[in-house]
PDB file of N, CA and C in Angstrom:
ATOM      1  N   UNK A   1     -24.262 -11.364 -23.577  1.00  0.00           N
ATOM      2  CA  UNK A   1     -23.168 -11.485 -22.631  1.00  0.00           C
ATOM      3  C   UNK A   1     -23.764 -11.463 -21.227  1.00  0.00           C
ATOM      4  N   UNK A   2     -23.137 -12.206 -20.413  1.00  0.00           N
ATOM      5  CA  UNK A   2     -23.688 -12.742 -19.085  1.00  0.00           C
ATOM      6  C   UNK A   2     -23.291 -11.446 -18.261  1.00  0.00           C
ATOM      7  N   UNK A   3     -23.654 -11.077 -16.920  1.00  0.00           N
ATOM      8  CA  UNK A   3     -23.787  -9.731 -16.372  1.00  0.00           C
ATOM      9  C   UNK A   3     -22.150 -10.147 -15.838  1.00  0.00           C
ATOM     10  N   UNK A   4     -21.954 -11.038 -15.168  1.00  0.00           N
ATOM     11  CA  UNK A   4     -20.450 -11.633 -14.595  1.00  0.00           C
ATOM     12  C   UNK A   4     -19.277 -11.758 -16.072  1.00  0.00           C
ATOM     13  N   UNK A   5     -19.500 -11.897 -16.930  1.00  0.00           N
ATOM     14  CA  UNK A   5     -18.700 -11.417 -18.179  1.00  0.00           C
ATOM     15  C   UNK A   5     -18.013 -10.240 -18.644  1.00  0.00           C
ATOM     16  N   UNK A   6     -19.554  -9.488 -18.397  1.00  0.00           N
ATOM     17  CA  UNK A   6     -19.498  -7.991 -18.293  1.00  0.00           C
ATOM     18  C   UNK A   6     -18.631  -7.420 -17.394  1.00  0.00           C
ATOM     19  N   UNK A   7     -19.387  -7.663 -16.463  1.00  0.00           N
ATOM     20  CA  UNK A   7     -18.131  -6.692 -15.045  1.00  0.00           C
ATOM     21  C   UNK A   7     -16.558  -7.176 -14.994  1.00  0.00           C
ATOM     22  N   UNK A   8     -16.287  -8.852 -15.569  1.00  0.00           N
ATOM     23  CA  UNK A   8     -14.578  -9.155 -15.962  1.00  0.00           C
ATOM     24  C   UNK A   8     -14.299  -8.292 -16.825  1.00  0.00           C
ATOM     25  N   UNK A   9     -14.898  -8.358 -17.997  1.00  0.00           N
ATOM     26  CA  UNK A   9     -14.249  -7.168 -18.845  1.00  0.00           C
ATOM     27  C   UNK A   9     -13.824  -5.582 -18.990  1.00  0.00           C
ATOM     28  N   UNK A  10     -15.119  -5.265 -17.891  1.00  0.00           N
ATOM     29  CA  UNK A  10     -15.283  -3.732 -17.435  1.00  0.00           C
ATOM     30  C   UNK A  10     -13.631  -3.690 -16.274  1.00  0.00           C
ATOM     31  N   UNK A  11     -13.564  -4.773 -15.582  1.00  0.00           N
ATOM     32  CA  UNK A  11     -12.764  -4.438 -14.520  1.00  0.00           C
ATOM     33  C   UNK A  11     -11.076  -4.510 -15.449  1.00  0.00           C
ATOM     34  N   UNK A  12     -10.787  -5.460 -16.238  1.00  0.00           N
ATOM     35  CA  UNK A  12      -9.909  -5.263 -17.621  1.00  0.00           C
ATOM     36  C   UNK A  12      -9.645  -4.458 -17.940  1.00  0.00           C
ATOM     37  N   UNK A  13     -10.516  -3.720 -18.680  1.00  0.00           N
ATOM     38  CA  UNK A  13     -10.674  -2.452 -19.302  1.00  0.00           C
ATOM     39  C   UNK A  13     -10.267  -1.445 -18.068  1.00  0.00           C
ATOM     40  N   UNK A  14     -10.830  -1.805 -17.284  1.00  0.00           N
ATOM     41  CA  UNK A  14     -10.358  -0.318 -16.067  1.00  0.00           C
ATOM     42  C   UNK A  14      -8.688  -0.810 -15.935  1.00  0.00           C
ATOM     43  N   UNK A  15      -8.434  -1.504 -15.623  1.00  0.00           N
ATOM     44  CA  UNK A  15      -6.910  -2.438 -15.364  1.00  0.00           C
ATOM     45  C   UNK A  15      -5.946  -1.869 -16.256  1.00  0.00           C
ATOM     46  N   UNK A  16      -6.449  -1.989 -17.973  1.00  0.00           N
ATOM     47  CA  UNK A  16      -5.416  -1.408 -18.601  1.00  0.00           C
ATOM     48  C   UNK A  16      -5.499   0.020 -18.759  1.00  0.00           C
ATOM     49  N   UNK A  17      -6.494   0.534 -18.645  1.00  0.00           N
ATOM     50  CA  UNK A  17      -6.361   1.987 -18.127  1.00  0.00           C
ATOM     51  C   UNK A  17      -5.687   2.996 -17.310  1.00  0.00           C
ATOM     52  N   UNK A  18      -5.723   1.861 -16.080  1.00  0.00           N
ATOM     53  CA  UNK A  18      -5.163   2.367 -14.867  1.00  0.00           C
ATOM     54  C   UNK A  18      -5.962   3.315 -14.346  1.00  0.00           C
ATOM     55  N   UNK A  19      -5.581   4.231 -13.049  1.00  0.00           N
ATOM     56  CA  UNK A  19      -6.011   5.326 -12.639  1.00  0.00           C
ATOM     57  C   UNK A  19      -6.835   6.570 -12.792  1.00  0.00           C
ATOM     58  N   UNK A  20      -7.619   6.875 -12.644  1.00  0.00           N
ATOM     59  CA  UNK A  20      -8.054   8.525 -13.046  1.00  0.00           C
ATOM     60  C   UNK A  20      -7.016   9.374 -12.409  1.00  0.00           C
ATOM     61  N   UNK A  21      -6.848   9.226 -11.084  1.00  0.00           N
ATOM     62  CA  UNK A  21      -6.057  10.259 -10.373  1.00  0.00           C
ATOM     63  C   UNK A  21      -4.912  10.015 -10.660  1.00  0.00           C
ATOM     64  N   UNK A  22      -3.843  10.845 -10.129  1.00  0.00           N
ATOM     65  CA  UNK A  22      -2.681  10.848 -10.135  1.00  0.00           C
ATOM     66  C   UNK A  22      -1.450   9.565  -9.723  1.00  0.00           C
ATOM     67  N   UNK A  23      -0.928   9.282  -9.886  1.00  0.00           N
ATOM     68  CA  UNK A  23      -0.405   7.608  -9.249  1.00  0.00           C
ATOM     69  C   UNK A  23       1.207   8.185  -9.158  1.00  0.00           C
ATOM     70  N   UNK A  24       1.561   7.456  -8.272  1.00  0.00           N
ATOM     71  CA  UNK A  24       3.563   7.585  -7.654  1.00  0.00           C
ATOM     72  C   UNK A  24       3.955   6.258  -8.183  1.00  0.00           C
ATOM     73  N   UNK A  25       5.232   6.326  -8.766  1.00  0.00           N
ATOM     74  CA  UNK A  25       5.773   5.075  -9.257  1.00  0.00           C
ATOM     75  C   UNK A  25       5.874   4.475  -8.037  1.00  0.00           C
ATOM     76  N   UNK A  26       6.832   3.245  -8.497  1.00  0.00           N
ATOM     77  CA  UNK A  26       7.355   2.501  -7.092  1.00  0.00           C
ATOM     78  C   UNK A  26       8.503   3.292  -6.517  1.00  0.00           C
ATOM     79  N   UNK A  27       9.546   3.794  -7.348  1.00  0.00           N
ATOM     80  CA  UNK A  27      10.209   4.474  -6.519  1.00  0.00           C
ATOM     81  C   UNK A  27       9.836   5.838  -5.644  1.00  0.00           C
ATOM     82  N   UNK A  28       8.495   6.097  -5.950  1.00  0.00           N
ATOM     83  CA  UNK A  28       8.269   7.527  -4.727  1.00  0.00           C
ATOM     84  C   UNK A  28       7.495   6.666  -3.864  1.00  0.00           C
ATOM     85  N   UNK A  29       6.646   5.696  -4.421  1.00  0.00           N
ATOM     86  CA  UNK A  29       5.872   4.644  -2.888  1.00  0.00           C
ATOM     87  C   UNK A  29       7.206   4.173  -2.296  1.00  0.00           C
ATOM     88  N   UNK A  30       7.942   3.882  -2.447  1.00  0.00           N
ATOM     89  CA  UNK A  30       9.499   3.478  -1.454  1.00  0.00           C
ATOM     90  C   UNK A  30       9.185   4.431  -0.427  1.00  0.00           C
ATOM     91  N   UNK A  31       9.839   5.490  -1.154  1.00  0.00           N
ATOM     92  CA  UNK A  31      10.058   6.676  -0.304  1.00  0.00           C
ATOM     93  C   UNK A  31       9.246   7.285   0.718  1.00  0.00           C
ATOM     94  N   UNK A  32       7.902   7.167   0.183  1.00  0.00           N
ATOM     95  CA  UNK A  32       6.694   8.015   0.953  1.00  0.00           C
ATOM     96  C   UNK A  32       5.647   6.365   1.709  1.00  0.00           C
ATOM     97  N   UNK A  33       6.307   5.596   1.479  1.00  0.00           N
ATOM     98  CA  UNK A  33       5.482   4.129   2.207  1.00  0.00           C
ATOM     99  C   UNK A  33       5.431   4.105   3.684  1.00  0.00           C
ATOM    100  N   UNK A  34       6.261   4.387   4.514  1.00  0.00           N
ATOM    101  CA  UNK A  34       6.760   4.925   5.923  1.00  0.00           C
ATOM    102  C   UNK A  34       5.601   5.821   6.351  1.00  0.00           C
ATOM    103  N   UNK A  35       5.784   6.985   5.692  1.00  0.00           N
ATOM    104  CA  UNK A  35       4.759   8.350   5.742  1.00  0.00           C
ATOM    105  C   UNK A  35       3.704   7.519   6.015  1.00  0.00           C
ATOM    106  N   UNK A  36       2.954   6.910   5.035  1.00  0.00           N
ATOM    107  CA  UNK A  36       1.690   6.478   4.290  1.00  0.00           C
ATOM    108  C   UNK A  36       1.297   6.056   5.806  1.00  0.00           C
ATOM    109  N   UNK A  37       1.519   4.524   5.981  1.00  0.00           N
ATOM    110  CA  UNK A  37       1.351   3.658   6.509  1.00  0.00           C
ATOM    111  C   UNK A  37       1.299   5.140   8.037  1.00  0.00           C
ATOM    112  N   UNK A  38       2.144   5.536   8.987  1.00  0.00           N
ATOM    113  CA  UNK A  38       1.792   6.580   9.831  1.00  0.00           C
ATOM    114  C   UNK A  38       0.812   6.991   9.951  1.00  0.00           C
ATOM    115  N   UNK A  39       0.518   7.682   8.815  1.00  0.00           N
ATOM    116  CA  UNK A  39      -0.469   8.361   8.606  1.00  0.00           C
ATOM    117  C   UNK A  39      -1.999   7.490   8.667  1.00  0.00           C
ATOM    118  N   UNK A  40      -1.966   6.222   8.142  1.00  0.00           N
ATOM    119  CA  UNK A  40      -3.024   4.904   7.993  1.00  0.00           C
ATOM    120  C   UNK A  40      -3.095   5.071   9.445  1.00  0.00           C
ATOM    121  N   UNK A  41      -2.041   4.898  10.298  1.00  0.00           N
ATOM    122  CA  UNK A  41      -2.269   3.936  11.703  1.00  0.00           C
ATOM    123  C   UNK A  41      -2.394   5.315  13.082  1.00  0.00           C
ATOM    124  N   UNK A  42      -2.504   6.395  12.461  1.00  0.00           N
ATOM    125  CA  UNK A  42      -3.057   7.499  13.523  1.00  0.00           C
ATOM    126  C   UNK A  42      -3.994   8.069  13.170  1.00  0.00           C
ATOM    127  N   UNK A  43      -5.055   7.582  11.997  1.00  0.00           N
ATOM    128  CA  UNK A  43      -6.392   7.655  11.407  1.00  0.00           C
ATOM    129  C   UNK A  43      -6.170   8.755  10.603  1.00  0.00           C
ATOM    130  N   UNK A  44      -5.440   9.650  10.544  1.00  0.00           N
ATOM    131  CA  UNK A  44      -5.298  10.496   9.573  1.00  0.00           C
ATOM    132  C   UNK A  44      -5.798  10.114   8.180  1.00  0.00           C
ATOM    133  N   UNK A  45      -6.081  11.207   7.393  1.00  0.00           N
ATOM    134  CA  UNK A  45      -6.676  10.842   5.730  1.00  0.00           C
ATOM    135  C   UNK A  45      -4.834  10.293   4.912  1.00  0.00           C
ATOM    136  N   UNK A  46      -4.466   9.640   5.103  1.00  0.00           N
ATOM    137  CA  UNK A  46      -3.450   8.884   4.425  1.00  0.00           C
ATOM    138  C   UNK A  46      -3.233   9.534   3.476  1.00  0.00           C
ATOM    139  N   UNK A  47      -4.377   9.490   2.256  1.00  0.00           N
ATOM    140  CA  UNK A  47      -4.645   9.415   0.569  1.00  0.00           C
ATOM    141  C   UNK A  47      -4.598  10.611   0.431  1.00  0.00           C
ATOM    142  N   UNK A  48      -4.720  11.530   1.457  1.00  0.00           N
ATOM    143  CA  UNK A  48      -4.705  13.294   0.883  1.00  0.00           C
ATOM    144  C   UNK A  48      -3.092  13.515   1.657  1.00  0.00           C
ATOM    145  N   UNK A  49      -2.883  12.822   2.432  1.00  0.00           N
ATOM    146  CA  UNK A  49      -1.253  13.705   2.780  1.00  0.00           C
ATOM    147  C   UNK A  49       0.000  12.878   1.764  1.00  0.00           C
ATOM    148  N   UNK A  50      -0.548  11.970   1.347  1.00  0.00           N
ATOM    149  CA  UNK A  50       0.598  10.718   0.085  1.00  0.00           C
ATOM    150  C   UNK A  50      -0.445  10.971  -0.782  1.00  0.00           C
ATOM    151  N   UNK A  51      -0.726  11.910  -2.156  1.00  0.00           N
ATOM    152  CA  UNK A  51      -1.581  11.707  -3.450  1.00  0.00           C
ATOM    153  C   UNK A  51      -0.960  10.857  -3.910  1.00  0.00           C
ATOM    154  N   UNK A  52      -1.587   9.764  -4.851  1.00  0.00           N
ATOM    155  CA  UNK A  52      -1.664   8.912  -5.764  1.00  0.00           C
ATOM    156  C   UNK A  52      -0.737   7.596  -4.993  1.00  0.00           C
ATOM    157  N   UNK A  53      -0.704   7.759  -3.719  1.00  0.00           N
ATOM    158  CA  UNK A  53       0.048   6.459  -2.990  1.00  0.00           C
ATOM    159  C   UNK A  53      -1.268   5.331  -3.262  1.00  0.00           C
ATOM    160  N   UNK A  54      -2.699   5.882  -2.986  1.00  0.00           N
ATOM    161  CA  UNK A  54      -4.055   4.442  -3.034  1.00  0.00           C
ATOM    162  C   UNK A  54      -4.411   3.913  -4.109  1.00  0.00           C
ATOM    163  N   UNK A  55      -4.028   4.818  -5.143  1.00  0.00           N
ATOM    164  CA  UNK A  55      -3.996   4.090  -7.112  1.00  0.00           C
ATOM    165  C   UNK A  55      -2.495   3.162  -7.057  1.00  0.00           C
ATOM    166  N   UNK A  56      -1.623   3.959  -6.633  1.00  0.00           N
ATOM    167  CA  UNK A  56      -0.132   2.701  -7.228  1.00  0.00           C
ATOM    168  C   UNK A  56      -0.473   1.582  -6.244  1.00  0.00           C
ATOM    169  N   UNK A  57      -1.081   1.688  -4.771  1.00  0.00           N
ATOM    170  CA  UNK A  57      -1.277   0.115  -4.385  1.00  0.00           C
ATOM    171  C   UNK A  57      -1.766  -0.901  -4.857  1.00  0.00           C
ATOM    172  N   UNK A  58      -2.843   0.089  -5.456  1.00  0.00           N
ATOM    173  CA  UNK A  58      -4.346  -0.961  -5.909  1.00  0.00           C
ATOM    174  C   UNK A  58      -3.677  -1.486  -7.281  1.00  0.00           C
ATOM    175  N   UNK A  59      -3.358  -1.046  -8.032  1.00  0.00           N
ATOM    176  CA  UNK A  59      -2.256  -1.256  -9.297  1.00  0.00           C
ATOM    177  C   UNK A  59      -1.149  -2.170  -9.723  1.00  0.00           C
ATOM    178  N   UNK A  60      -0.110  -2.072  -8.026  1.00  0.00           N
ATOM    179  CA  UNK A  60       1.241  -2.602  -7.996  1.00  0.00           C
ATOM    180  C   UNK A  60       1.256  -3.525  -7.288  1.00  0.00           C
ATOM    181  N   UNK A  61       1.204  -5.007  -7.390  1.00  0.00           N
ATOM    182  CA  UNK A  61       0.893  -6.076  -6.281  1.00  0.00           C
ATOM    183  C   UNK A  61       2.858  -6.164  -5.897  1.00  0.00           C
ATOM    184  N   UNK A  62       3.064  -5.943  -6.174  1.00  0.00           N
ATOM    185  CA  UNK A  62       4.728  -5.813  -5.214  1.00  0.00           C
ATOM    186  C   UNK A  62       4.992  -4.823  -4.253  1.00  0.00           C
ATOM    187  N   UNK A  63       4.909  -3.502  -4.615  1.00  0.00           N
ATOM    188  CA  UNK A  63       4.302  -2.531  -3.360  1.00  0.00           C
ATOM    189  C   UNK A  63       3.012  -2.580  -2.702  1.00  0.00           C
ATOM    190  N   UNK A  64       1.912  -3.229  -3.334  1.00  0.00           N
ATOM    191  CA  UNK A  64       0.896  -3.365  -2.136  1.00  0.00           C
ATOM    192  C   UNK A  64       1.367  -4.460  -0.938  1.00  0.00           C
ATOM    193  N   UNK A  65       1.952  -5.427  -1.623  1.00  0.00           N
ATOM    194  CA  UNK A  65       3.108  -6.165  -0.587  1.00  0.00           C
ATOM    195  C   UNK A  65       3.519  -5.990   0.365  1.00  0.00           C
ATOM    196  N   UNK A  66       4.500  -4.647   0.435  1.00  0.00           N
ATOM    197  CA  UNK A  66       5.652  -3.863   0.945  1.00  0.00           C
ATOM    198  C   UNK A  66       4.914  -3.395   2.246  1.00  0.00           C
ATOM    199  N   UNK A  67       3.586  -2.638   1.500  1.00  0.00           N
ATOM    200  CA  UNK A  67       2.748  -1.974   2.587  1.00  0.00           C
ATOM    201  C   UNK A  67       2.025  -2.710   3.261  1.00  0.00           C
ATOM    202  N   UNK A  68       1.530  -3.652   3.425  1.00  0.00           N
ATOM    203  CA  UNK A  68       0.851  -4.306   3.652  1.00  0.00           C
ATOM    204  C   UNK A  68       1.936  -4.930   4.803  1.00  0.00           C
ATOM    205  N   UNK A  69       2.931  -5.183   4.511  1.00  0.00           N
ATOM    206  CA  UNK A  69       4.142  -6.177   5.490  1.00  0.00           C
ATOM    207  C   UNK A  69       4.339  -5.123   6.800  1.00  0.00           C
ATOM    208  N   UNK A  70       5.026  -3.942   6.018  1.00  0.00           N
ATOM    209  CA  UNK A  70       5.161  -2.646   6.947  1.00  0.00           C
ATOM    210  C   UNK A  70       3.604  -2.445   7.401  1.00  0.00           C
ATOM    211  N   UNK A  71       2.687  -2.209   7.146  1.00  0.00           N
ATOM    212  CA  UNK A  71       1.688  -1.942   8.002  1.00  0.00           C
ATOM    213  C   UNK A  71       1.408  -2.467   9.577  1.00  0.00           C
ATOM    214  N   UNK A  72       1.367  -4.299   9.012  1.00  0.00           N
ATOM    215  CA  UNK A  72       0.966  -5.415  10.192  1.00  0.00           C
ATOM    216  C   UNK A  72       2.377  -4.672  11.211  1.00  0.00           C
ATOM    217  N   UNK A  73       3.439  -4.877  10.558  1.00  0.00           N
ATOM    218  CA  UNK A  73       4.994  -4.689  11.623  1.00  0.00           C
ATOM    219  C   UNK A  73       4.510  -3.729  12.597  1.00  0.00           C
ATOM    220  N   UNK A  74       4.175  -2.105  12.148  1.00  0.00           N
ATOM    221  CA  UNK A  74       4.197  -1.537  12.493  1.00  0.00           C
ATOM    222  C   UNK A  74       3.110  -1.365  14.094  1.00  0.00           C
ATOM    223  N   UNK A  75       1.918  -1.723  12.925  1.00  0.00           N
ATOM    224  CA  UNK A  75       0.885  -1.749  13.929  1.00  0.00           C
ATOM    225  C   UNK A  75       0.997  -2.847  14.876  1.00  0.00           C
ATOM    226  N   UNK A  76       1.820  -4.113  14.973  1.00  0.00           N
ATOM    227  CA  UNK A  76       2.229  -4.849  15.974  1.00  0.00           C
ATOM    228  C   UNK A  76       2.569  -4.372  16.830  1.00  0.00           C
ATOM    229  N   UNK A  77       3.360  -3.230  16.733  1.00  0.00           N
ATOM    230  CA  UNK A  77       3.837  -2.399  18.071  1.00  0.00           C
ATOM    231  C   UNK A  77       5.387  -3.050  18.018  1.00  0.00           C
ATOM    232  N   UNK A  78       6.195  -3.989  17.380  1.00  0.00           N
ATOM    233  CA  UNK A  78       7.604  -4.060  17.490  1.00  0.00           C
ATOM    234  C   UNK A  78       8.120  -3.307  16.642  1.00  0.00           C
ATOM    235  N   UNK A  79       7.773  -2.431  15.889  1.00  0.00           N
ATOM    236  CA  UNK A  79       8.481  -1.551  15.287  1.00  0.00           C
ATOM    237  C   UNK A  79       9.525  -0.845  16.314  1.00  0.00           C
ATOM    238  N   UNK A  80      11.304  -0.758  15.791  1.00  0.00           N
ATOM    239  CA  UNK A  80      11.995  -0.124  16.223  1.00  0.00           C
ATOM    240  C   UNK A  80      12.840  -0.864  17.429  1.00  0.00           C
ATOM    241  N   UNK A  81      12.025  -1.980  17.962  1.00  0.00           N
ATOM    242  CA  UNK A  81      12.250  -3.213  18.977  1.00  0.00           C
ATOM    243  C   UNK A  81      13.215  -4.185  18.318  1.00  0.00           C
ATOM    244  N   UNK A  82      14.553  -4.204  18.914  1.00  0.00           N
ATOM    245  CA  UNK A  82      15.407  -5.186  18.040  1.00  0.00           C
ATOM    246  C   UNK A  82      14.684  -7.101  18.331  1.00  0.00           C
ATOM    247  N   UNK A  83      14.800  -8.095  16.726  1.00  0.00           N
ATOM    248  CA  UNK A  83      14.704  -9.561  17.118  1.00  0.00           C
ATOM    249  C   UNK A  83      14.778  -9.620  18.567  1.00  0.00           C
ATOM    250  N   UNK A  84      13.711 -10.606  18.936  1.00  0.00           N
ATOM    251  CA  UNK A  84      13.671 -11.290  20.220  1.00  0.00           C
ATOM    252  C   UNK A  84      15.509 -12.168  20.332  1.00  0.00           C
ATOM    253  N   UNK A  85      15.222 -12.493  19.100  1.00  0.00           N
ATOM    254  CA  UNK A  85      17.307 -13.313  19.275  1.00  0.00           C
ATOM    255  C   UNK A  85      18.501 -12.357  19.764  1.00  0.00           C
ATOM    256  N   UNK A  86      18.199 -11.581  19.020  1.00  0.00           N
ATOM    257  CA  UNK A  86      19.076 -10.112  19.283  1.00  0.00           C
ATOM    258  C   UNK A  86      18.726  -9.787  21.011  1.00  0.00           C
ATOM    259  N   UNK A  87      17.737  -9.652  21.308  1.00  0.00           N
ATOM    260  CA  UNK A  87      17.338  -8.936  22.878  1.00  0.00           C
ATOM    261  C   UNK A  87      18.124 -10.111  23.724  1.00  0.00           C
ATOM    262  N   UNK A  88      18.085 -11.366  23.407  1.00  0.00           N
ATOM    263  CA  UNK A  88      18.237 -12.485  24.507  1.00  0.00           C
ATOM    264  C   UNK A  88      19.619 -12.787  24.806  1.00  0.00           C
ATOM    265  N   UNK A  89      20.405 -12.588  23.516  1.00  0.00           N
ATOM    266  CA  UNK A  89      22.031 -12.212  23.613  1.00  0.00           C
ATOM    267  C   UNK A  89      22.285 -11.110  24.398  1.00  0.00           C
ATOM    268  N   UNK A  90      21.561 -10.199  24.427  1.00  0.00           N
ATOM    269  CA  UNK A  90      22.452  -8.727  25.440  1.00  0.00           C
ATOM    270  C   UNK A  90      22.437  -8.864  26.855  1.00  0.00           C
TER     271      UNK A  90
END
């Protein structure tokens, strides 16, 4: 078996395994995704104040999504800033 065979299958095998550590469904990443992402964007250790939020990302390509959308928003700096359409009407 070719060494690139190997490591597809090894990474498989880890895949259906899942996690060592602890993992949050999607409904507590809902909840604690806000937190997370905060915590990401004021350098704080994220992964120790949200446990098992960095296994359900790596895991859940619909919540790594979520976070990933909310992250860019956030760190854009319009977070909380109503649509430019919305501002130009008032």
């Amino acid at each position: 078996m070719n060494t690139e065979r190997a490591a597809e299958h090894l990474r498989l095998i880890a895949a259906l395994l899942g996690p060592a550590e602890p993992e949050l469904t999607c409904e507590q990443c809902f909840e604690q995704l806000d937190r997370y992402v905060e915590f990401e964007l004021a350098g704080a250790d994220a992964d120790r104040a949200v446990p098992g939020m960095q296994a359900h990302l790596t895991g859940c390509p619909a919540c790594r999504d979520d976070h990933n959308s909310l992250h860019e928003f956030v760190a854009s700096g319009t977070a909380g800033e109503p649509p430019a359409s919305a501002a130009s009407q008032a």
